[in-house]
C-alpha atoms as a PDB file:
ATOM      1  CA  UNK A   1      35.290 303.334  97.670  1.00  0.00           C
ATOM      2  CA  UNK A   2      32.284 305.047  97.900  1.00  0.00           C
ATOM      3  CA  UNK A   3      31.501 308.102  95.986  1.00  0.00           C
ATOM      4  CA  UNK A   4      29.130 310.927  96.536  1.00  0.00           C
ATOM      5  CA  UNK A   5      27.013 310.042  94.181  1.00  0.00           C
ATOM      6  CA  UNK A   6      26.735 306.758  95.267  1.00  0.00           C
ATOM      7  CA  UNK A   7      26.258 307.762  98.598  1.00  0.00           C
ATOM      8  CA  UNK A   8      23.272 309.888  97.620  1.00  0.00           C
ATOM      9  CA  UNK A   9      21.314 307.892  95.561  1.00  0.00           C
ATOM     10  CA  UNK A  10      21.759 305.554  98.024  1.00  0.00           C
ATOM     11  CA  UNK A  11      20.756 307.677 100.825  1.00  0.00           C
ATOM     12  CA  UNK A  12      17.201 309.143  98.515  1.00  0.00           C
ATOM     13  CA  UNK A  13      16.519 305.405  97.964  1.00  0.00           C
ATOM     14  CA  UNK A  14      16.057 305.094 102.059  1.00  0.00           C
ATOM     15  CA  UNK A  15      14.351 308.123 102.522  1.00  0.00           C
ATOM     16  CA  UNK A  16      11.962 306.924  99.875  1.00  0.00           C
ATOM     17  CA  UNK A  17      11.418 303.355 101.525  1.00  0.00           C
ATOM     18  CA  UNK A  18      10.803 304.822 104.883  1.00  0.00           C
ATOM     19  CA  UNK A  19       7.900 307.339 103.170  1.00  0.00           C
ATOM     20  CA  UNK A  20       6.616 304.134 101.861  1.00  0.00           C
ATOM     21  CA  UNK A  21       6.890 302.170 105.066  1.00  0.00           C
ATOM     22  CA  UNK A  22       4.772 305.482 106.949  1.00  0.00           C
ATOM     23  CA  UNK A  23       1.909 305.711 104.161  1.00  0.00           C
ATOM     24  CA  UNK A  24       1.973 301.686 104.625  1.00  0.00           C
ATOM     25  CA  UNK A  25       1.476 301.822 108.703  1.00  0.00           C
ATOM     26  CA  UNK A  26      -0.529 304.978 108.699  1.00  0.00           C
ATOM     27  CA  UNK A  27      -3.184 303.430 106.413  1.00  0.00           C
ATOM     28  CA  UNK A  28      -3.360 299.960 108.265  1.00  0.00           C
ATOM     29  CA  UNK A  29      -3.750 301.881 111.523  1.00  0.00           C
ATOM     30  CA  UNK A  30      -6.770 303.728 110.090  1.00  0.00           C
ATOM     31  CA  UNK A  31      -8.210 300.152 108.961  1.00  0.00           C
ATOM     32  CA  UNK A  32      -7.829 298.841 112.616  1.00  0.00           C
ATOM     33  CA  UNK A  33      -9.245 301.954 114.023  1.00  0.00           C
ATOM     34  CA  UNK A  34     -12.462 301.674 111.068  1.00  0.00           C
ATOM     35  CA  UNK A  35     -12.673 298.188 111.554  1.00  0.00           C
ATOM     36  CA  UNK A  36     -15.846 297.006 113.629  1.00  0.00           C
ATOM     37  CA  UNK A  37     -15.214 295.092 116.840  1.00  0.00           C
ATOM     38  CA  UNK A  38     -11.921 296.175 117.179  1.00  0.00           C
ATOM     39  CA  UNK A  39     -10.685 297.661 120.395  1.00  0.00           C
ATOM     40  CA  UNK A  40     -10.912 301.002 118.957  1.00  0.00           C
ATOM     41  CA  UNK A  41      -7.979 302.775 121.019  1.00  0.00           C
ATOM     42  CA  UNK A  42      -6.239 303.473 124.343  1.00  0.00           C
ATOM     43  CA  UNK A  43      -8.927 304.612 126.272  1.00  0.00           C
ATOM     44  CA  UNK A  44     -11.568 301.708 125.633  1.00  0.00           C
ATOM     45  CA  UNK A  45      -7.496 299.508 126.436  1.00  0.00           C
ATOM     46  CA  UNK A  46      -7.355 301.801 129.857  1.00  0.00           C
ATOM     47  CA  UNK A  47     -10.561 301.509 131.106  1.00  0.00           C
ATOM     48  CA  UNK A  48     -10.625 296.921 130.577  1.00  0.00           C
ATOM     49  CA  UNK A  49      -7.294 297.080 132.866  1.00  0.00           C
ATOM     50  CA  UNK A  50      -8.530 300.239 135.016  1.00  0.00           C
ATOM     51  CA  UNK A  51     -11.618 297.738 135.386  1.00  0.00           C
ATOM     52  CA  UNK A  52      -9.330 294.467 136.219  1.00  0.00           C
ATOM     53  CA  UNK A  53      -7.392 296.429 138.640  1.00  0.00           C
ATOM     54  CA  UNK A  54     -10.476 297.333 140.592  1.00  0.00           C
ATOM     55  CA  UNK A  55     -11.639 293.622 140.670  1.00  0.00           C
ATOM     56  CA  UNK A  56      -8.462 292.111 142.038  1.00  0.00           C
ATOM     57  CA  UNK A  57      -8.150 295.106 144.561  1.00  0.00           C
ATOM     58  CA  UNK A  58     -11.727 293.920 145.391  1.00  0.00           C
ATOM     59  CA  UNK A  59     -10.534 290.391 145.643  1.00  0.00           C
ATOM     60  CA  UNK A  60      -7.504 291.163 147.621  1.00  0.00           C
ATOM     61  CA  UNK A  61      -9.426 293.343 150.325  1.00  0.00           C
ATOM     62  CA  UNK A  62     -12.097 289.883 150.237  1.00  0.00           C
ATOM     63  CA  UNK A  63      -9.469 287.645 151.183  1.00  0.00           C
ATOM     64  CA  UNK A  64      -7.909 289.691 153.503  1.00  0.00           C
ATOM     65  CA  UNK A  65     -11.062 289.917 155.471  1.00  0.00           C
ATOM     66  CA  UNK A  66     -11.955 286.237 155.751  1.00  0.00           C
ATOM     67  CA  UNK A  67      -8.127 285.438 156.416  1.00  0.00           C
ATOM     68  CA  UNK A  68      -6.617 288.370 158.611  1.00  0.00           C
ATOM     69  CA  UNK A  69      -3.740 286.503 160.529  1.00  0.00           C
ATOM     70  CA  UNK A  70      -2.224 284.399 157.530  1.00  0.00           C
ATOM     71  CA  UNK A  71      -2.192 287.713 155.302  1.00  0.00           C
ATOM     72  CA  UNK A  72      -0.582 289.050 158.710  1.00  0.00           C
ATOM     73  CA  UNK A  73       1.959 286.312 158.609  1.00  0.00           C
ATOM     74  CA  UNK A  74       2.808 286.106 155.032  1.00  0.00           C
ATOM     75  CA  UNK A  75       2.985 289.721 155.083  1.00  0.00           C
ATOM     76  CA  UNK A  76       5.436 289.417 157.773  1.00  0.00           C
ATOM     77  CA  UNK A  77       7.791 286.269 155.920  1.00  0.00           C
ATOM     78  CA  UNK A  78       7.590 288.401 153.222  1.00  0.00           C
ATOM     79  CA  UNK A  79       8.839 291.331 154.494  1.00  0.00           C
ATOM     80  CA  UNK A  80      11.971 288.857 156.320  1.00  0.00           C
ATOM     81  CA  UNK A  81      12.584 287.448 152.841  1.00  0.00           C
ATOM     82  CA  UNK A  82      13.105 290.836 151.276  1.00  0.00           C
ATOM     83  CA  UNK A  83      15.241 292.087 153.966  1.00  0.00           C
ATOM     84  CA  UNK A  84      17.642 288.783 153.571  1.00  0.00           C
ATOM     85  CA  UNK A  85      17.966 289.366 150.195  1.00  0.00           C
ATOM     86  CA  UNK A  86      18.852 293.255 150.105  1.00  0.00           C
ATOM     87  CA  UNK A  87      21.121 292.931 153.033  1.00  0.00           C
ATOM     88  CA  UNK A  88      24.372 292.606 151.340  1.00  0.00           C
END
């Protein structure tokens, strides 16, 4: 059985792991931040897929120019496919 005690010392040995495992992350976060060529954060992260978005929107609206009835079409099997499937 498991005493208070017990239970205690058990319980300030966890709390004192996790403040170890915090000081451990929050200093290897500041090294990836400091480091050079890293990605330095979100916002440099947002704007590469903000930027890849754009170029296949670009490619999308490309194709659909150059090939207006077979977008039409698969648009259209497409839309028969997902209709199938959702009508239980």
């Amino acid at each position: 059985m498991v005493t208070g005690k017990t239970l205690r010392a058990e319980l300030d040995e966890i709390r004192a792991e996790l403040a170890r495992l915090r000081a451990a992350r929050s200093a290897g976060e500041g090294e990836a931040a400091a480091a050079p060529g890293s990605m330095g954060g979100m916002g440099e992260q947002i704007a590469e897929l903000n930027r890849l978005v754009q170029d296949m929107l670009e490619n999308a609206e490309d194709t659909i120019a150059e090939h207006p009835v077979a977008t039409v079409a698969g648009a259209l099997a497409l839309g028969i496919v997902i209709g199938r499937l959702t009508a239980n």
